[in-house]
Protein backbone atom coordinates (compact mmCIF):
# COMPACT_ATOMS: atom_id res chain seq x y z
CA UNK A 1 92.53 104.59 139.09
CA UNK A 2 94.53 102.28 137.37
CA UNK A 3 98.17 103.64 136.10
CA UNK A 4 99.10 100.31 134.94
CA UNK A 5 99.72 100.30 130.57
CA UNK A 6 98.23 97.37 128.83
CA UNK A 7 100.78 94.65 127.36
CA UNK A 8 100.06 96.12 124.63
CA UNK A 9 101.30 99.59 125.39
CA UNK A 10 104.58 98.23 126.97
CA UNK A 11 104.96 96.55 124.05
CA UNK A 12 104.95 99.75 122.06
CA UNK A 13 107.71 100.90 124.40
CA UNK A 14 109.81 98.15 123.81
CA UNK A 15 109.43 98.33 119.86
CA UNK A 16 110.11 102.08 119.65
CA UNK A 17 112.85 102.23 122.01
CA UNK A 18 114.86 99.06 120.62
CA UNK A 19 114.23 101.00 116.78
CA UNK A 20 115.24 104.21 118.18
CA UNK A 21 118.47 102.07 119.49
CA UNK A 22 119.45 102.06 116.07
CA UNK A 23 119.75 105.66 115.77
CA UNK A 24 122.10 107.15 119.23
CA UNK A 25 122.70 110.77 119.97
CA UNK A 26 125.55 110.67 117.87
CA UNK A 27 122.94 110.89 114.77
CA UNK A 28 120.62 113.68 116.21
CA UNK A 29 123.58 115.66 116.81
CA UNK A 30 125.19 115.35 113.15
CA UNK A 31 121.52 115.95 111.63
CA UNK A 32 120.72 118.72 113.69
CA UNK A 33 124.50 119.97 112.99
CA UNK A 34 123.98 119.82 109.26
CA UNK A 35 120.16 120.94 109.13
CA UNK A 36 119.54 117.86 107.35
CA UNK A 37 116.16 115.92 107.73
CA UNK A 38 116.21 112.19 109.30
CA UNK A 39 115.64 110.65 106.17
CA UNK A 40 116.70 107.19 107.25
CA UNK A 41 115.00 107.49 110.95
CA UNK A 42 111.80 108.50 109.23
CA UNK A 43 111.74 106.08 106.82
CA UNK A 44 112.35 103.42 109.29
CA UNK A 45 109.39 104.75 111.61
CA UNK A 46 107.07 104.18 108.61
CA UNK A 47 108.29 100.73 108.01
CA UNK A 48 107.31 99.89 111.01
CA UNK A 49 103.69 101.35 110.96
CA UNK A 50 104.33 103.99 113.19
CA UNK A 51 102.95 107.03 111.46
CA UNK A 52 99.84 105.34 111.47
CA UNK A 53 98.98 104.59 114.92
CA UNK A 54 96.38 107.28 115.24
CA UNK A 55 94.67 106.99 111.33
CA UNK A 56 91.63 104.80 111.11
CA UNK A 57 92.47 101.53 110.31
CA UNK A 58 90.00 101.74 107.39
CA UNK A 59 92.41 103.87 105.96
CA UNK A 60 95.77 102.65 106.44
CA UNK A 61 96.46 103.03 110.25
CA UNK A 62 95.84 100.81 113.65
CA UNK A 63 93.34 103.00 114.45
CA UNK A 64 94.80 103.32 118.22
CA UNK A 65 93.93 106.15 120.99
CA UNK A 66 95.93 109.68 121.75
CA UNK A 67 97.66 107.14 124.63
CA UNK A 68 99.29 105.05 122.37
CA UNK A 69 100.57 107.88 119.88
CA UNK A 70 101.61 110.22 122.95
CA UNK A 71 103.73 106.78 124.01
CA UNK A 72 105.46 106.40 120.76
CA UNK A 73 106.51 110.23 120.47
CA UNK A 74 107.84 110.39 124.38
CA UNK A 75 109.57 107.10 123.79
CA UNK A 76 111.54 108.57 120.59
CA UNK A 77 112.44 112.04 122.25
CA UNK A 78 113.36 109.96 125.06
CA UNK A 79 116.15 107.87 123.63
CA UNK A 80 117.77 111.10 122.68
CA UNK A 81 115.99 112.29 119.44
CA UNK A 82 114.36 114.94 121.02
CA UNK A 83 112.23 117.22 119.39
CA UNK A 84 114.14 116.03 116.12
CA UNK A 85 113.32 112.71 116.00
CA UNK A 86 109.81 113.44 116.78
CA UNK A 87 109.01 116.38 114.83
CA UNK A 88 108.18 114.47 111.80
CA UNK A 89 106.22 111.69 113.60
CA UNK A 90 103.72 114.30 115.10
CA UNK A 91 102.92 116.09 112.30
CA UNK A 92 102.16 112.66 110.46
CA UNK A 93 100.31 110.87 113.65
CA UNK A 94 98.42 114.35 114.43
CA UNK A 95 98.39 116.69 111.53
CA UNK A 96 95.77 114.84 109.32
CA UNK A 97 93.37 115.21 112.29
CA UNK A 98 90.95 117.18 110.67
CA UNK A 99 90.75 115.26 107.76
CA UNK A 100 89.95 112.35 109.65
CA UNK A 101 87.06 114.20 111.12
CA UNK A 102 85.63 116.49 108.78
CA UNK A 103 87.09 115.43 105.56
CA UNK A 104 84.54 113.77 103.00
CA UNK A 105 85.02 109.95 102.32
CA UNK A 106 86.78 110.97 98.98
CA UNK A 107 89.85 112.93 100.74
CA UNK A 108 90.06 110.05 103.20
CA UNK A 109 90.44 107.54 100.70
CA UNK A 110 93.12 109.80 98.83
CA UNK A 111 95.07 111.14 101.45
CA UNK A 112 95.21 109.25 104.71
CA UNK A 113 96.64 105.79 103.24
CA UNK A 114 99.63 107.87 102.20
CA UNK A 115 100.25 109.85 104.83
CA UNK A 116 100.02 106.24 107.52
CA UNK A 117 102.29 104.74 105.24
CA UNK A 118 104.83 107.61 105.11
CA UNK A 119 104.60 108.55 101.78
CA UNK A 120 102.88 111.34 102.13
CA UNK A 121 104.23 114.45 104.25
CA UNK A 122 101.61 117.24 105.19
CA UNK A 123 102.68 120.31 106.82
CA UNK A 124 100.48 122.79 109.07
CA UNK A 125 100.13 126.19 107.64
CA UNK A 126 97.98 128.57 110.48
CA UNK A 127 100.02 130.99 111.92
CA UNK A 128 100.52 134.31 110.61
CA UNK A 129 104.01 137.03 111.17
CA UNK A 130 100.80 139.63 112.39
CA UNK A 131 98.40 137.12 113.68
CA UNK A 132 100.64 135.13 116.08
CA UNK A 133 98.35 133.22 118.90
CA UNK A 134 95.38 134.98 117.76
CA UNK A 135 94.25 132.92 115.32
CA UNK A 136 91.20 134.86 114.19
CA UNK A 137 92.90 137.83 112.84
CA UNK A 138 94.60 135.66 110.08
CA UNK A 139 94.85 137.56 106.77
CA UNK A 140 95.59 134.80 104.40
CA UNK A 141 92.71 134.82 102.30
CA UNK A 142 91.09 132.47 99.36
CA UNK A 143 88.52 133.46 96.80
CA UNK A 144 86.37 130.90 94.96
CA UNK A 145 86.95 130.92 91.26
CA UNK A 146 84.94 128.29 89.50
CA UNK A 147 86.07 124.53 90.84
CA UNK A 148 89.41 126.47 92.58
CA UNK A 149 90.00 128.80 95.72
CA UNK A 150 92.48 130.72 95.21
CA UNK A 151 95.00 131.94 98.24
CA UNK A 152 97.23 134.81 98.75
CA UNK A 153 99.28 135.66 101.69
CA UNK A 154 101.62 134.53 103.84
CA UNK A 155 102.34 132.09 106.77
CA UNK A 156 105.43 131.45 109.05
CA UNK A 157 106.82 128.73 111.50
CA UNK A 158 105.31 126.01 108.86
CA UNK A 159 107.48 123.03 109.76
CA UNK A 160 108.26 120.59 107.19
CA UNK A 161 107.11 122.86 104.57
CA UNK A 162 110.84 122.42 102.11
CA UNK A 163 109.79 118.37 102.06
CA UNK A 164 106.01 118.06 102.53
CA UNK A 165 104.00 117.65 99.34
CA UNK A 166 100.57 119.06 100.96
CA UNK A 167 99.67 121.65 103.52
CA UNK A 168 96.82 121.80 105.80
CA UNK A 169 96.02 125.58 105.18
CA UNK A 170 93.92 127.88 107.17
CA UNK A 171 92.55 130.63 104.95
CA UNK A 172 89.87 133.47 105.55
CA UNK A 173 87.27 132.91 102.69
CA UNK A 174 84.88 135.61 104.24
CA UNK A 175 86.26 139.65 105.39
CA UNK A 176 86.47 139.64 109.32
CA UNK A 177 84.69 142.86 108.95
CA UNK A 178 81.49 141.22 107.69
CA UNK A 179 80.94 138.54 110.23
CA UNK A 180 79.33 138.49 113.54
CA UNK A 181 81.27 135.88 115.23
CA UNK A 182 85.19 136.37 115.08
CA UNK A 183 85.93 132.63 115.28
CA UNK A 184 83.64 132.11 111.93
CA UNK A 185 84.92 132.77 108.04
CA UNK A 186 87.90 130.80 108.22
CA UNK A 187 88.24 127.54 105.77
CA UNK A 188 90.58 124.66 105.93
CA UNK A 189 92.07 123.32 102.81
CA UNK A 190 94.50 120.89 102.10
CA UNK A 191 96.58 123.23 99.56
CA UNK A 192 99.95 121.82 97.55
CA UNK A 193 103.02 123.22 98.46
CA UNK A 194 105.95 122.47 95.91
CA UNK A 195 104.18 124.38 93.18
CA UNK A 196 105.79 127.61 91.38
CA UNK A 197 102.99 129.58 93.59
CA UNK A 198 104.47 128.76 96.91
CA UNK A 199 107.70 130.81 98.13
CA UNK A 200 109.15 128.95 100.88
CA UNK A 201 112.00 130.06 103.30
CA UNK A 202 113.38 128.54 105.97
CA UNK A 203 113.96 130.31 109.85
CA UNK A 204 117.34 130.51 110.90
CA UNK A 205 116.45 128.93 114.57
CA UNK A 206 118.19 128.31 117.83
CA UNK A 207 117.65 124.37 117.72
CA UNK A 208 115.73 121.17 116.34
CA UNK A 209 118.03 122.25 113.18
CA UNK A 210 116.77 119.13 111.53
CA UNK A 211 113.73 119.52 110.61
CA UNK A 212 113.10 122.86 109.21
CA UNK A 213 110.74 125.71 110.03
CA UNK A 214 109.96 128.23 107.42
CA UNK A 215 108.07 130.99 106.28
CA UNK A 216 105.78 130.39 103.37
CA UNK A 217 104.08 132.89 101.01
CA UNK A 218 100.99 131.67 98.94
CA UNK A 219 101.23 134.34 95.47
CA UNK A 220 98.00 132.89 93.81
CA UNK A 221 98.00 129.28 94.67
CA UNK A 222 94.64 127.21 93.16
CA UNK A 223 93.69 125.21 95.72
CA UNK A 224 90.33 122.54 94.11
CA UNK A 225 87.26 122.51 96.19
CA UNK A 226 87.30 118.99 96.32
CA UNK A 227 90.32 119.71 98.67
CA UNK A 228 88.58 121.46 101.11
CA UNK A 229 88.00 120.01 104.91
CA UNK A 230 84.66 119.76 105.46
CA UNK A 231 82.56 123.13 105.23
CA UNK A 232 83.63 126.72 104.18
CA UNK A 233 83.66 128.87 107.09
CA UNK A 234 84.06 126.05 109.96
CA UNK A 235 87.63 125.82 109.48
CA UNK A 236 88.78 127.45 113.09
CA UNK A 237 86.01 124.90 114.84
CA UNK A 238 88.00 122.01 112.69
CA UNK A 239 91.32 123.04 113.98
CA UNK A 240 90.33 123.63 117.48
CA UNK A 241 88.78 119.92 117.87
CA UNK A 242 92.29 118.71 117.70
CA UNK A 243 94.28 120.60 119.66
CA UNK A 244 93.36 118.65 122.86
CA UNK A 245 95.41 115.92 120.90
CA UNK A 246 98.14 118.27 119.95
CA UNK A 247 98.70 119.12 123.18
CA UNK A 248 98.68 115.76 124.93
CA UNK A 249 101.53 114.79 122.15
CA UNK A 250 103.52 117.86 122.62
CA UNK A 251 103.20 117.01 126.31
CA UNK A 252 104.53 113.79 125.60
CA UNK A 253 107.65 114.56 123.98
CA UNK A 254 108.62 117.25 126.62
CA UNK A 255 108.81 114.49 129.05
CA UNK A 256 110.82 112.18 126.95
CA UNK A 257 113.39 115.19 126.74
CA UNK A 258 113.52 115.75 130.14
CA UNK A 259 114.03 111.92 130.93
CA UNK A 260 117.08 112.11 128.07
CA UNK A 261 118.34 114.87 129.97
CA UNK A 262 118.29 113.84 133.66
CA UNK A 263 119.11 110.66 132.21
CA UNK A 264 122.67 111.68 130.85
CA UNK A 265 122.87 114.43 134.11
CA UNK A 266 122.80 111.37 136.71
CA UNK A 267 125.11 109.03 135.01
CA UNK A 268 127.51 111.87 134.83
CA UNK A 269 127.24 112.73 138.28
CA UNK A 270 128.12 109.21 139.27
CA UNK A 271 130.82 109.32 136.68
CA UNK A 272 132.79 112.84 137.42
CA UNK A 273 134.80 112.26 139.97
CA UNK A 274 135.67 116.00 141.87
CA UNK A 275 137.84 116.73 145.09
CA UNK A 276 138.18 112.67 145.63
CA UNK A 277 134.59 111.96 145.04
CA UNK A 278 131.75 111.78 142.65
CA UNK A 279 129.52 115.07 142.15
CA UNK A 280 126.69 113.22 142.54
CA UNK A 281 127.56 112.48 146.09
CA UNK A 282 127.03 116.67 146.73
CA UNK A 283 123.48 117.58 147.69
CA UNK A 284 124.23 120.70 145.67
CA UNK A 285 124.40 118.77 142.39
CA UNK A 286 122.08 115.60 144.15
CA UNK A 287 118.92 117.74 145.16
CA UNK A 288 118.08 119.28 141.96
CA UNK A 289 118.07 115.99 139.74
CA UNK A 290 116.14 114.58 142.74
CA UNK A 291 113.40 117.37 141.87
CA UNK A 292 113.94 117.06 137.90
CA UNK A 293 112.60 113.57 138.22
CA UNK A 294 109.35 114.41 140.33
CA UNK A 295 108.59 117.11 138.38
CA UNK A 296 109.15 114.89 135.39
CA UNK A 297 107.06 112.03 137.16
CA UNK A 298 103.90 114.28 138.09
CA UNK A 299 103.58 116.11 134.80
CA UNK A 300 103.46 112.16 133.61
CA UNK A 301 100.00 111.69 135.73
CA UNK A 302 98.54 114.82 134.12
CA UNK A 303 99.62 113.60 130.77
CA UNK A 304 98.30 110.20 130.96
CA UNK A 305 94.78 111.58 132.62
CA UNK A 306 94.26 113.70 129.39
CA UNK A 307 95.07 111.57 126.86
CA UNK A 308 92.75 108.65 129.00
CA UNK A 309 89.83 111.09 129.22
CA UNK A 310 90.52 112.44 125.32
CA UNK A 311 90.54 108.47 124.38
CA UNK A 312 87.05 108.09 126.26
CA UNK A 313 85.22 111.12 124.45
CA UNK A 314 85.49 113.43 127.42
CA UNK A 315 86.24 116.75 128.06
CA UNK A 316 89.91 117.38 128.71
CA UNK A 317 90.66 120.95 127.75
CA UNK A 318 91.68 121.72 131.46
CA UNK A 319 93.98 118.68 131.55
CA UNK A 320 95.20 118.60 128.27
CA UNK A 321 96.54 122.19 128.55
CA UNK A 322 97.60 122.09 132.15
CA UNK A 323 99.54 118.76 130.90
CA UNK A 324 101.35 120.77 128.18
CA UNK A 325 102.53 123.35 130.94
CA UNK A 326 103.65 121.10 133.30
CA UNK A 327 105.29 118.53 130.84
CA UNK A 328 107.50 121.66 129.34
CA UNK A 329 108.30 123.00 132.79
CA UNK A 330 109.47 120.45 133.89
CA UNK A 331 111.37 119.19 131.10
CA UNK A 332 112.76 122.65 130.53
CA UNK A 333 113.75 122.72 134.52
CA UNK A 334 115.32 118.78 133.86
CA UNK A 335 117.36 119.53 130.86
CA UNK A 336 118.62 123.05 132.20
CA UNK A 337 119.69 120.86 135.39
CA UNK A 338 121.55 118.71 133.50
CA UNK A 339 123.24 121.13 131.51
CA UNK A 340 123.97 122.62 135.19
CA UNK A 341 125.70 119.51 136.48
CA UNK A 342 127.51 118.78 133.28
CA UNK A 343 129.72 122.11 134.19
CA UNK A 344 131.60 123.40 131.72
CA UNK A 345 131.34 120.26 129.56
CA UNK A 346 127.81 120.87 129.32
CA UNK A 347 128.30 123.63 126.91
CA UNK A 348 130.35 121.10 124.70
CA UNK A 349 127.89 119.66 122.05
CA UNK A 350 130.07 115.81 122.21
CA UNK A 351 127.68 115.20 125.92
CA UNK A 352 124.08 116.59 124.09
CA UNK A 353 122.86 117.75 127.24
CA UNK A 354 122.74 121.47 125.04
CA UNK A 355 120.85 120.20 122.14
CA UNK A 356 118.41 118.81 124.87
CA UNK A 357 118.39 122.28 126.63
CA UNK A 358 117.96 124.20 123.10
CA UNK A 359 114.58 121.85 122.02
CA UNK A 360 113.59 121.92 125.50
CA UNK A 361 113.01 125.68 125.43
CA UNK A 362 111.06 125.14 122.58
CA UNK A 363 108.00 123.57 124.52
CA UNK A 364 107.78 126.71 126.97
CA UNK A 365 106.71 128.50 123.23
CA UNK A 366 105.14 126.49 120.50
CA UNK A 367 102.40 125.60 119.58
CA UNK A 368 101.30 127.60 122.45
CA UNK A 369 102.75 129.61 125.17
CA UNK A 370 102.89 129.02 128.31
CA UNK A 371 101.11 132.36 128.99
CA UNK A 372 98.42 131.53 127.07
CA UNK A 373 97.61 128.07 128.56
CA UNK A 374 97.40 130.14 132.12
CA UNK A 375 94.99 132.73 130.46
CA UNK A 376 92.69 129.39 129.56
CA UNK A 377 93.06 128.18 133.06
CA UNK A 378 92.38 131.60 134.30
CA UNK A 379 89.31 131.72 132.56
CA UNK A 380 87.84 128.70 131.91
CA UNK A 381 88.72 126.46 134.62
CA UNK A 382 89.01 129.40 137.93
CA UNK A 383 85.98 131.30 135.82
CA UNK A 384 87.91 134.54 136.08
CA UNK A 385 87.46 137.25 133.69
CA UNK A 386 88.89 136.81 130.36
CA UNK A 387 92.44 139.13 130.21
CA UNK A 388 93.00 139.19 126.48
């Protein structure tokens, strides 16, 4: 196999990480202090075509592969943005997903220039306060009413949702109690979300204070048929042909925290001079960082096999999800190290290594727990029974 990038990939690298120069941890700190969205760091991003990487270049975008997108999003967490810096990236690069799939020519034309350009924000609107990971038992429902659905009920952790002008909506358009098949009934539509239907609240949350997460109810909200993804009832197939994507990127960005983190943890260890010498000379303090960074390195294989196999039309649920688990281990393990060696001082927000620590924890969570990815293993990969 052949781990080498393409000049063209390095070159990505390059231009990300010299635009994210612009922006040190100083910024994510004061944003994420203030619970104020990157504004300037987003609009910058879309400037430079970056939002667009993944969207069809018929439609705005450079039409490149999951690799290239999961290389811009680690390369931004990476120089310190974490999770916010690339928070509003993903949902832009990924979110419209579906659309590009299953969306009819008409909503491709209308939406996806907008969203590669940055003008458009879409958030993601699927899980449920009752529903959680089990997607199926969502409770949100629409009812056709001449050219309209119309939705009622209520979503939560929809990030974005105070800014973004559309929502990529997952609604139950047929009772759960009149199907055969759990995983059928359920409709996607791409609903507007600053109208006087729409209640939106935002979470109170431990970290990436930036960008925020809320909880959204729908009281009524028409929603035109035109703006529907693809077919009624296929909505839950829709969704699930992305998240092999979804996970490669979140993957992505784990690592580029953990390489922020055990980043700042080694120069400090050559820097903090204790009992006549620097820490870093200690094997206490030495040995850990030495693991942080081949944890960090092997979870980078995993990553870059699924997002090769995703970008050559093969299966990659196995890798894709193990890559998510082992990217937020060991990111989660590399920016708790850090925090470790940083002593004291590494509760002190002026060396960052606790914001990294506090989105790190994140990826062990969302969009999917860590428990859950080991219940797919478990099943579909080891073929034991099913334990949920």
């Amino acid at each position: 196999m052949d781990f080498e990038l393409t000049a063209e990939q390095h070159l990505i690298r390059e231009s990300v990480g010299k635009l994210c120069g612009d922006f040190p941890d100083e910024y994510w700190s004061a944003k994420d202090k203030a619970h104020e969205f990157p504004w300037d760091f987003y609009n910058a991003m879309a400037e430079a075509g970056w939002l667009g990487i993944a969207i069809p270049e018929a439609y705005g975008g450079s039409g490149r592969g999951i690799t290239e997108a999961s290389l811009v999003l680690e390369t931004v967490a990476a120089s310190g943005a974490a999770m916010n810096g690339a928070t509003p990236l993903h949902l832009s690069i990924f979110g419209m997903e579906p659309v590009v799939k299953y969306g009819s020519e008409e909503m491709k034309q209308k939406y996806l220039p907008p969203v590669a350009s940055g003008d458009l924000h879409v958030a993601f609107g699927v899980t449920e306060p009752d529903a959680g990971t089990d997607t199926t038992s969502i409770t949100t429902a629409a009812r056709l009413d001449g050219d309209n659905y119309i939705v009622k009920g209520r979503k939560v952790w929809t990030t974005k949702a105070l800014i973004a002008e559309k929502v990529l909506l997952l609604v139950r358009t047929t009772a759960r109690e009149d199907l055969q098949k759990r995983t059928d009934g359920l409709t996607l539509l791409l609903a507007d979300l600053q109208r006087d239907e729409v209640t939106i609240s935002p979470i109170d949350k431990l970290g990436r204070n930036a960008v925020a997460t809320c909880e959204v109810v729908y009281d009524d909200l028409p929603v035109q048929v035109t703006d529907r993804v693809g077919e009624e009832g296929k909505g839950f197939k829709y969704l699930l042909s992305g998240l092999n994507a979804e996970r490669v990127l979140i993957a992505s960005e784990a690592l580029g925290i953990g390489r922020a983190a055990l980043r700042r943890a080694v120069n400090y260890a050559n820097e903090r001079v204790v009992f006549g010498r620097p820490i870093g000379k200690n094997q206490g303090v030495a040995f850990p960082l030495a693991e942080a960074k081949m944890r960090l390195d092997a979870a980078e294989l995993m990553v870059r096999k699924a997002a090769w196999l995703l970008d050559h039309d093969q299966p990659c649920g196995a890798e894709a999800n193990m890559a998510k688990w082992l990217a937020a281990d060991a990111a989660f393990q590399a920016a708790d190290q850090a925090l470790q060696t940083h002593g004291g001082f590494g509760y002190a927000t002026e060396y960052h290594v606790e914001r990294y620590w506090r989105e790190a924890r994140l990826m062990k969570i969302a969009p999917i727990s860590q428990e859950m990815i080991q219940n797919f293993v478990s099943e579909h990969v080891l073929e034991l029974p099913r334990s949920y």
